[in-house]
N, C-alpha and C. Protein backbone atom coordinates (compact mmCIF):
# COMPACT_ATOMS: atom_id res chain seq x y z
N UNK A 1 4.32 1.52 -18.64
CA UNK A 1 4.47 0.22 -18.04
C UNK A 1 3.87 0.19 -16.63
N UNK A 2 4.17 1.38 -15.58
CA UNK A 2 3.37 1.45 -14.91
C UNK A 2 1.92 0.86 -14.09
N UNK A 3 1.03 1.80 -15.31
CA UNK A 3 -0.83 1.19 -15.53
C UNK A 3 -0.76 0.01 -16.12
N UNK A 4 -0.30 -0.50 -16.92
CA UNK A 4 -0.22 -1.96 -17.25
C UNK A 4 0.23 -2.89 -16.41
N UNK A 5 1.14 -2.70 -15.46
CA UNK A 5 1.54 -3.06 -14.47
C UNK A 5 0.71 -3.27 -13.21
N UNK A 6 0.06 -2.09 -12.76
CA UNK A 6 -1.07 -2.02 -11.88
C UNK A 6 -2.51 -2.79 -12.21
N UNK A 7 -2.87 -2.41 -13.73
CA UNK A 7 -4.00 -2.89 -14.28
C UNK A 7 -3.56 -4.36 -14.09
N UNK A 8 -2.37 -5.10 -14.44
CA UNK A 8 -2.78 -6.69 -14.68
C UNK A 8 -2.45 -7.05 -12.83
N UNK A 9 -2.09 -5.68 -11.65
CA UNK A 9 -2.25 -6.57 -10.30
C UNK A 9 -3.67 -6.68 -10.07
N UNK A 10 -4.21 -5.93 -10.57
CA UNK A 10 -5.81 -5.93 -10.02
C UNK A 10 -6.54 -7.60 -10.71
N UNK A 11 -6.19 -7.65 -11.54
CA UNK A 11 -6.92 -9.38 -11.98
C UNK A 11 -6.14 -9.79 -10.68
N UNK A 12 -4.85 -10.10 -10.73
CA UNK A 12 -4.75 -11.23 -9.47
C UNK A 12 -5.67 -11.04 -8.40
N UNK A 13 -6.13 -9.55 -8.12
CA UNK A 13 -6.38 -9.21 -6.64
C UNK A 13 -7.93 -10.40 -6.84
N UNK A 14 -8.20 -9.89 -7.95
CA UNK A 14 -9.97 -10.45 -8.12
C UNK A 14 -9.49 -11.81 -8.26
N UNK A 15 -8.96 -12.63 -8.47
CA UNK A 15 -8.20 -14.21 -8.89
C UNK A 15 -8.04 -14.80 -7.39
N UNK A 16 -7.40 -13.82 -6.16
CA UNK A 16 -6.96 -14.19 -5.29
C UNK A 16 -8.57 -13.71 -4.27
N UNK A 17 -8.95 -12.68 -4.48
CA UNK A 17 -10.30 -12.71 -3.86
C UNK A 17 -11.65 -14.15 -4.48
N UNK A 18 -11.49 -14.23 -5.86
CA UNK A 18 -12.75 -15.55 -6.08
C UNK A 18 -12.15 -16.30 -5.30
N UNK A 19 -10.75 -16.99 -5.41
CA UNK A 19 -10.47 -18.21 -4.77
C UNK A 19 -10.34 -18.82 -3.19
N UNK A 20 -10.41 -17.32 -2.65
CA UNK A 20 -10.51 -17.37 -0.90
C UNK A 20 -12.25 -16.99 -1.25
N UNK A 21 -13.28 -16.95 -1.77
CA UNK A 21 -14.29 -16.99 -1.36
C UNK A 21 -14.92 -18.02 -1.36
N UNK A 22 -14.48 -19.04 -2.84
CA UNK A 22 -14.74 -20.36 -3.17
C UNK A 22 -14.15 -21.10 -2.01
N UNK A 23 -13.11 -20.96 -1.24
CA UNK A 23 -12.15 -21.47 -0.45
C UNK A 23 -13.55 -21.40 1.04
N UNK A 24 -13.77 -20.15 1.76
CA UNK A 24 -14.75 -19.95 2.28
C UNK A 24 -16.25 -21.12 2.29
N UNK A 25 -16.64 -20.89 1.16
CA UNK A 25 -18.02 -21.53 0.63
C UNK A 25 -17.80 -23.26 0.71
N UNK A 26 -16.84 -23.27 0.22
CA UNK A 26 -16.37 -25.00 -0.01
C UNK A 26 -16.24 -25.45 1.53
N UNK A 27 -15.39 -24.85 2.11
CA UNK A 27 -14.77 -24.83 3.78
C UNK A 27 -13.88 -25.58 3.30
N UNK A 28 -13.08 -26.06 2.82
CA UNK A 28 -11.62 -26.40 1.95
C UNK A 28 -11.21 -25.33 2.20
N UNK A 29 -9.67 -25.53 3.02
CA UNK A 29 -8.72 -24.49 2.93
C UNK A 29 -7.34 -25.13 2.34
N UNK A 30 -7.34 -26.52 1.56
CA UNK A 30 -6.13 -26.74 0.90
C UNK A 30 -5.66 -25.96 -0.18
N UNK A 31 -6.19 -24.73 -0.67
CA UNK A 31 -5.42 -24.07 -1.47
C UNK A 31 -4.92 -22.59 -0.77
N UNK A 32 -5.11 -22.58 0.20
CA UNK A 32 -4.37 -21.26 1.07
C UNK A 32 -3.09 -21.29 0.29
N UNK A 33 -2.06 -22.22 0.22
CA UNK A 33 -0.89 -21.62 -0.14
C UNK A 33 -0.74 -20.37 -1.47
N UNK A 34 -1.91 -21.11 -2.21
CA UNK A 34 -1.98 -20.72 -3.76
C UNK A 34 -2.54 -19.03 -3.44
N UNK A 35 -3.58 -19.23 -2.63
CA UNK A 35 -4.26 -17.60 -2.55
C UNK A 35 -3.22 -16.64 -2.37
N UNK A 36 -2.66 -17.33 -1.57
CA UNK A 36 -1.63 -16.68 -0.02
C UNK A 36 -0.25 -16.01 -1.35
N UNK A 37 0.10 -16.92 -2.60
CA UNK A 37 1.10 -16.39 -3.26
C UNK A 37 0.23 -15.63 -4.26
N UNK A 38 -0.91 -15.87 -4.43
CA UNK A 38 -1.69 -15.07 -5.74
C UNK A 38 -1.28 -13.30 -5.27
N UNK A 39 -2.46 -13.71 -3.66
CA UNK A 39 -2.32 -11.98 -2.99
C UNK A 39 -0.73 -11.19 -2.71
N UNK A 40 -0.05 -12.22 -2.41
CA UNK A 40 1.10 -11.22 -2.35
C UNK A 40 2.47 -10.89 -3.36
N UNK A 41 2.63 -12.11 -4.28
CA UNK A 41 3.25 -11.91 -5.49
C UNK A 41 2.19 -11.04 -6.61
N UNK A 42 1.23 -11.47 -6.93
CA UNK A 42 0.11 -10.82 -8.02
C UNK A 42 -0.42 -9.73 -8.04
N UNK A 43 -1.15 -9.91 -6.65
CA UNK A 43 -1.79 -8.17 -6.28
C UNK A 43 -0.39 -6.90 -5.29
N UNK A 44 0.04 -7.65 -4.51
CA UNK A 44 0.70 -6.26 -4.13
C UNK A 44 2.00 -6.30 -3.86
N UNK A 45 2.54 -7.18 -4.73
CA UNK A 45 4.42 -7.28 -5.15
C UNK A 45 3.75 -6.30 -7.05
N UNK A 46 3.15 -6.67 -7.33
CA UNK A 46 3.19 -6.16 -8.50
C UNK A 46 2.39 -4.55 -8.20
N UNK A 47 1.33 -4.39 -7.76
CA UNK A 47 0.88 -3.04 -7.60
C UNK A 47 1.83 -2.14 -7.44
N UNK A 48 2.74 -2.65 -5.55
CA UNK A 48 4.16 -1.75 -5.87
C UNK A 48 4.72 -1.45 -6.76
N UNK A 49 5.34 -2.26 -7.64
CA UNK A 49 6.25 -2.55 -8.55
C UNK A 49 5.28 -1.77 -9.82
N UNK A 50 4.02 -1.82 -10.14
CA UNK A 50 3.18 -0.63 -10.86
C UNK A 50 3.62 1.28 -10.59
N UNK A 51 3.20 0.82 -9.19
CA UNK A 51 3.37 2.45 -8.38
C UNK A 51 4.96 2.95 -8.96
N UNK A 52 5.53 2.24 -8.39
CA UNK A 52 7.10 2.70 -8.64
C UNK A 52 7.45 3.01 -9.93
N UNK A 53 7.21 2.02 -10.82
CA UNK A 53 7.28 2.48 -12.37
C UNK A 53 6.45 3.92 -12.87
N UNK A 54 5.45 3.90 -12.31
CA UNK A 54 5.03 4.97 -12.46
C UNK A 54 5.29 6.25 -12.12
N UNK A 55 6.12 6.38 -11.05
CA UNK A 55 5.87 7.69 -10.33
C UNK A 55 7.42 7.50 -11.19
N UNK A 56 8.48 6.99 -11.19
CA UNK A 56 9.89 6.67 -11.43
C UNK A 56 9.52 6.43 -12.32
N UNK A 57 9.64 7.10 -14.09
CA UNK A 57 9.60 6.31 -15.04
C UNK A 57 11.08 5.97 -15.77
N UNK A 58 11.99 6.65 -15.18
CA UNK A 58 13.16 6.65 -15.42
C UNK A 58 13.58 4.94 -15.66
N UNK A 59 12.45 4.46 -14.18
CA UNK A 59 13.16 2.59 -14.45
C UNK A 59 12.34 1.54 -15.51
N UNK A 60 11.78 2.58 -16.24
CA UNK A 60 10.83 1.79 -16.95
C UNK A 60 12.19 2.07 -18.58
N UNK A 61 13.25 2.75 -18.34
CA UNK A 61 13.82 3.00 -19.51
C UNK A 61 14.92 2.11 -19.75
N UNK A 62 14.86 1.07 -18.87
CA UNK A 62 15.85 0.08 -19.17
C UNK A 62 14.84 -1.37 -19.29
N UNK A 63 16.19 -2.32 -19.93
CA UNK A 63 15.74 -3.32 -20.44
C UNK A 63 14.78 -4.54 -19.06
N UNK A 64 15.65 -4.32 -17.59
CA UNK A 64 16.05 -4.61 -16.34
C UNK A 64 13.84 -4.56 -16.00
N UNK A 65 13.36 -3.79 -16.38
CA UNK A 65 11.85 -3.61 -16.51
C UNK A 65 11.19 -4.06 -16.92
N UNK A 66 11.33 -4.93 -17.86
CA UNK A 66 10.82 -5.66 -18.80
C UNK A 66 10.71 -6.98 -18.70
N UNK A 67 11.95 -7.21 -18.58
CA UNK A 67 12.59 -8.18 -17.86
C UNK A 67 11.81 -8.70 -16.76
N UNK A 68 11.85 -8.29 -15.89
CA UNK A 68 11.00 -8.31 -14.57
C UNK A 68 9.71 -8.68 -15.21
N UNK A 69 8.86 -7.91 -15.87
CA UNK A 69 7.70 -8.04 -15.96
C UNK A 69 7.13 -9.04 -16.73
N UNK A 70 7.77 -9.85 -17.83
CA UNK A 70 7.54 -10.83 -18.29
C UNK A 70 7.93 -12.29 -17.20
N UNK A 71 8.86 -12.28 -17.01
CA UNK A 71 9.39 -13.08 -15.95
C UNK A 71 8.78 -13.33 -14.35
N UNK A 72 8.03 -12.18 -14.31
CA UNK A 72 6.64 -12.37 -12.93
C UNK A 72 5.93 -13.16 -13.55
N UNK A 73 5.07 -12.29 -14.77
CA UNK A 73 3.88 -12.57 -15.16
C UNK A 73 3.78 -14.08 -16.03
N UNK A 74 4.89 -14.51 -16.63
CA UNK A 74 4.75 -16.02 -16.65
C UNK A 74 5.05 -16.83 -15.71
N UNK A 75 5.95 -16.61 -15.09
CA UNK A 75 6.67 -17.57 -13.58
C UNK A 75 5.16 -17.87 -12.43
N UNK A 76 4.53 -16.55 -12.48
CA UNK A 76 3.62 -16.34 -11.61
C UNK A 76 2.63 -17.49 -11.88
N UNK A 77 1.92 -17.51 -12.90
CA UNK A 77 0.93 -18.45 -13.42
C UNK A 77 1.28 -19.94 -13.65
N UNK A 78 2.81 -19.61 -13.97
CA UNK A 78 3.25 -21.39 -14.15
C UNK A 78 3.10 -22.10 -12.33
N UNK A 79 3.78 -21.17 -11.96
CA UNK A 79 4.13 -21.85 -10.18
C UNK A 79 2.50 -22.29 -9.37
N UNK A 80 1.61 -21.52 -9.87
CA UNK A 80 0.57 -21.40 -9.13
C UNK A 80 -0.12 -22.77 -9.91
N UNK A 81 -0.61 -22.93 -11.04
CA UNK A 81 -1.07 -23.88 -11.94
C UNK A 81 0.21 -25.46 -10.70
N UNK A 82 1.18 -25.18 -10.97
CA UNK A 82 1.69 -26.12 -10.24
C UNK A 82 1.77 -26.45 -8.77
N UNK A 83 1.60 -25.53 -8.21
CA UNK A 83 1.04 -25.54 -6.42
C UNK A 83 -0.25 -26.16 -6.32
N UNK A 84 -1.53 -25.80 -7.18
CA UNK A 84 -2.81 -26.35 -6.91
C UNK A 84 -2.23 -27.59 -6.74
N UNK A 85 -1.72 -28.42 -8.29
CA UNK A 85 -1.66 -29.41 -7.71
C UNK A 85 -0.72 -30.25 -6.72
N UNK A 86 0.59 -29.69 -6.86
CA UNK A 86 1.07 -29.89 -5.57
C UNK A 86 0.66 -29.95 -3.62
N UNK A 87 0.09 -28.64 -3.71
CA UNK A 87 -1.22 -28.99 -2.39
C UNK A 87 -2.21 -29.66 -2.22
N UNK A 88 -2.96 -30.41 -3.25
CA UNK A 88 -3.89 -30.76 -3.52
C UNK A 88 -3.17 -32.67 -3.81
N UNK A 89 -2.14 -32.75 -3.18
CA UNK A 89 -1.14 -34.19 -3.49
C UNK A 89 -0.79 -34.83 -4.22
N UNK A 90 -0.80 -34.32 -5.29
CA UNK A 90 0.09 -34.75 -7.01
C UNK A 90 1.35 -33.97 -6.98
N UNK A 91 2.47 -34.54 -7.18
CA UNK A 91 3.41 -33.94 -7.38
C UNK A 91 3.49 -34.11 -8.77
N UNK A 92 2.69 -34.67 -9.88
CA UNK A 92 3.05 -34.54 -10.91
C UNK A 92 3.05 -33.44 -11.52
N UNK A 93 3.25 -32.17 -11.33
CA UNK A 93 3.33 -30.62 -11.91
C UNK A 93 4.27 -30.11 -10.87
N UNK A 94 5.36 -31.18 -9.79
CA UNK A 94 6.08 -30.40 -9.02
C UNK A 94 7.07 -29.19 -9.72
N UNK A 95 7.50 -29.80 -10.94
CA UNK A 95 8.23 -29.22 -11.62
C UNK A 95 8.22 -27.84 -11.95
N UNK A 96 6.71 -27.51 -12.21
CA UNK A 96 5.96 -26.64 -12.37
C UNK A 96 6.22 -25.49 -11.41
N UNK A 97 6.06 -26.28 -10.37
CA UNK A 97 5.82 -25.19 -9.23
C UNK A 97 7.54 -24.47 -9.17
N UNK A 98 8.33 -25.13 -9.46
CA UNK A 98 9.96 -25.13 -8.88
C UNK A 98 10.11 -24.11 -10.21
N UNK A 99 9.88 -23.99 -11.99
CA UNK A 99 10.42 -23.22 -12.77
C UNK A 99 9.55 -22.36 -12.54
N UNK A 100 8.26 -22.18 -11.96
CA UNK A 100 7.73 -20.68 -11.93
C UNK A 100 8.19 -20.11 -10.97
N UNK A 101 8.51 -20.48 -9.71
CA UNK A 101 9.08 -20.03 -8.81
C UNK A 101 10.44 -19.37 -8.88
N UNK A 102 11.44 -20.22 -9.56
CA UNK A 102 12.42 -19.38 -10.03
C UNK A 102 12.70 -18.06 -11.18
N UNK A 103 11.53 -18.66 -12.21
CA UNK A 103 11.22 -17.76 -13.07
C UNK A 103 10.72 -16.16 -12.09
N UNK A 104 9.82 -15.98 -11.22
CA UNK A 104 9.42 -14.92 -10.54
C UNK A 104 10.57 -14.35 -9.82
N UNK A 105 11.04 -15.26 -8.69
CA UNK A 105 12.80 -14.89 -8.22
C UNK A 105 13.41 -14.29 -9.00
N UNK A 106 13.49 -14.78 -10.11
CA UNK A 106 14.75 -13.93 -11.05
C UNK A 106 14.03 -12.76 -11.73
N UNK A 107 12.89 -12.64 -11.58
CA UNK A 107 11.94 -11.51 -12.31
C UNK A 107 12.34 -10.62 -11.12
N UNK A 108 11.84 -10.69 -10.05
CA UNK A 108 12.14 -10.22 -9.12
C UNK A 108 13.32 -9.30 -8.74
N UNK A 109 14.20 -9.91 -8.50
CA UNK A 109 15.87 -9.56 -8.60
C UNK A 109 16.35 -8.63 -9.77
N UNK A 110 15.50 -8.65 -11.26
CA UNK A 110 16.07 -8.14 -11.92
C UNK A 110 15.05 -6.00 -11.29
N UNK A 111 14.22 -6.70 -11.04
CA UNK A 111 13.35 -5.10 -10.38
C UNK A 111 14.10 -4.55 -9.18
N UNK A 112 14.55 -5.67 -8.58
CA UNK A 112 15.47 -5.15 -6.81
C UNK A 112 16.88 -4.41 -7.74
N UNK A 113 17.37 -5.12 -8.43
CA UNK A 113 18.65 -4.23 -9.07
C UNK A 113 18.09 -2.57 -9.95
N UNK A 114 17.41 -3.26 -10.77
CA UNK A 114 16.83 -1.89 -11.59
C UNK A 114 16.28 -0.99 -10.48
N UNK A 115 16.22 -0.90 -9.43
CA UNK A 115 15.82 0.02 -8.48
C UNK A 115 16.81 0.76 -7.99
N UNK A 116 17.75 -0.36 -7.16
CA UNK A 116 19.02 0.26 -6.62
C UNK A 116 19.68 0.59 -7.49
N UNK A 117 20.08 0.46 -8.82
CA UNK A 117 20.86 0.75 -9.88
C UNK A 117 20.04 2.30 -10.16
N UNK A 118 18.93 2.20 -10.71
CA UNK A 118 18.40 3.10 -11.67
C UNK A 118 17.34 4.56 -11.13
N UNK A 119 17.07 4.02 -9.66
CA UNK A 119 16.04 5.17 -9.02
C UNK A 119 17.29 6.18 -8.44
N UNK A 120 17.19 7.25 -9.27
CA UNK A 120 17.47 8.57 -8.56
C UNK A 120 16.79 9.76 -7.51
């Protein structure tokens, strides 16, 4: 779970690098928020969260791992799909932004417990 873990932060990293270059080129900076959660939920909340599984595979032996990792990796994409357009002044996908956001939170929380619970 680990390398799978690491392997799918590296797309965000490249997801969050095209879109600050397009961001650059355009000179539009209304999607900073979106980059700004790509790079640090996608590429290096999850890389950690790679590393750790890896070196610790002990926390990859509960359910609490899994958990987490489905619950980033959809929450992540729903919230962001819903921020574009939320920053961009449609709130019609606010919704969007509010269940991926919680969806990741609770992905989240379930990795902060499986840590303190499960890393020896």
């Amino acid at each position: 779970m680990g390398i799978k873990t690491i392997k799918l932060s590296v797309l965000y990293l490249a997801l969050g690098l095209l879109l600050g270059l397009y961001m650059s080129i355009a000179d539009d900076y209304t999607l900073t928020p979106v980059h700004v959660h790509i790079n640090l939920l996608g590429w290096t909340t999850l890389t950690i969260a790679g590393i750790l599984y890896y070196l610790f595979p002990e926390l990859t032996d509960h359910f609490l791992a899994k958990v987490h990792f489905w619950l980033h990796n959809i929450g992540l994409p729903v919230m962001m799909v819903g921020l574009v357009f939320t920053v961009s002044g449609t709130n019609s996908l606010l919704l969007l932004t509010i269940i991926g956001s919680f969806a990741t939170v609770i992905g989240l929380f379930f990795f902060v417990y499986n840590v303190l619970v499960n890393l020896r």
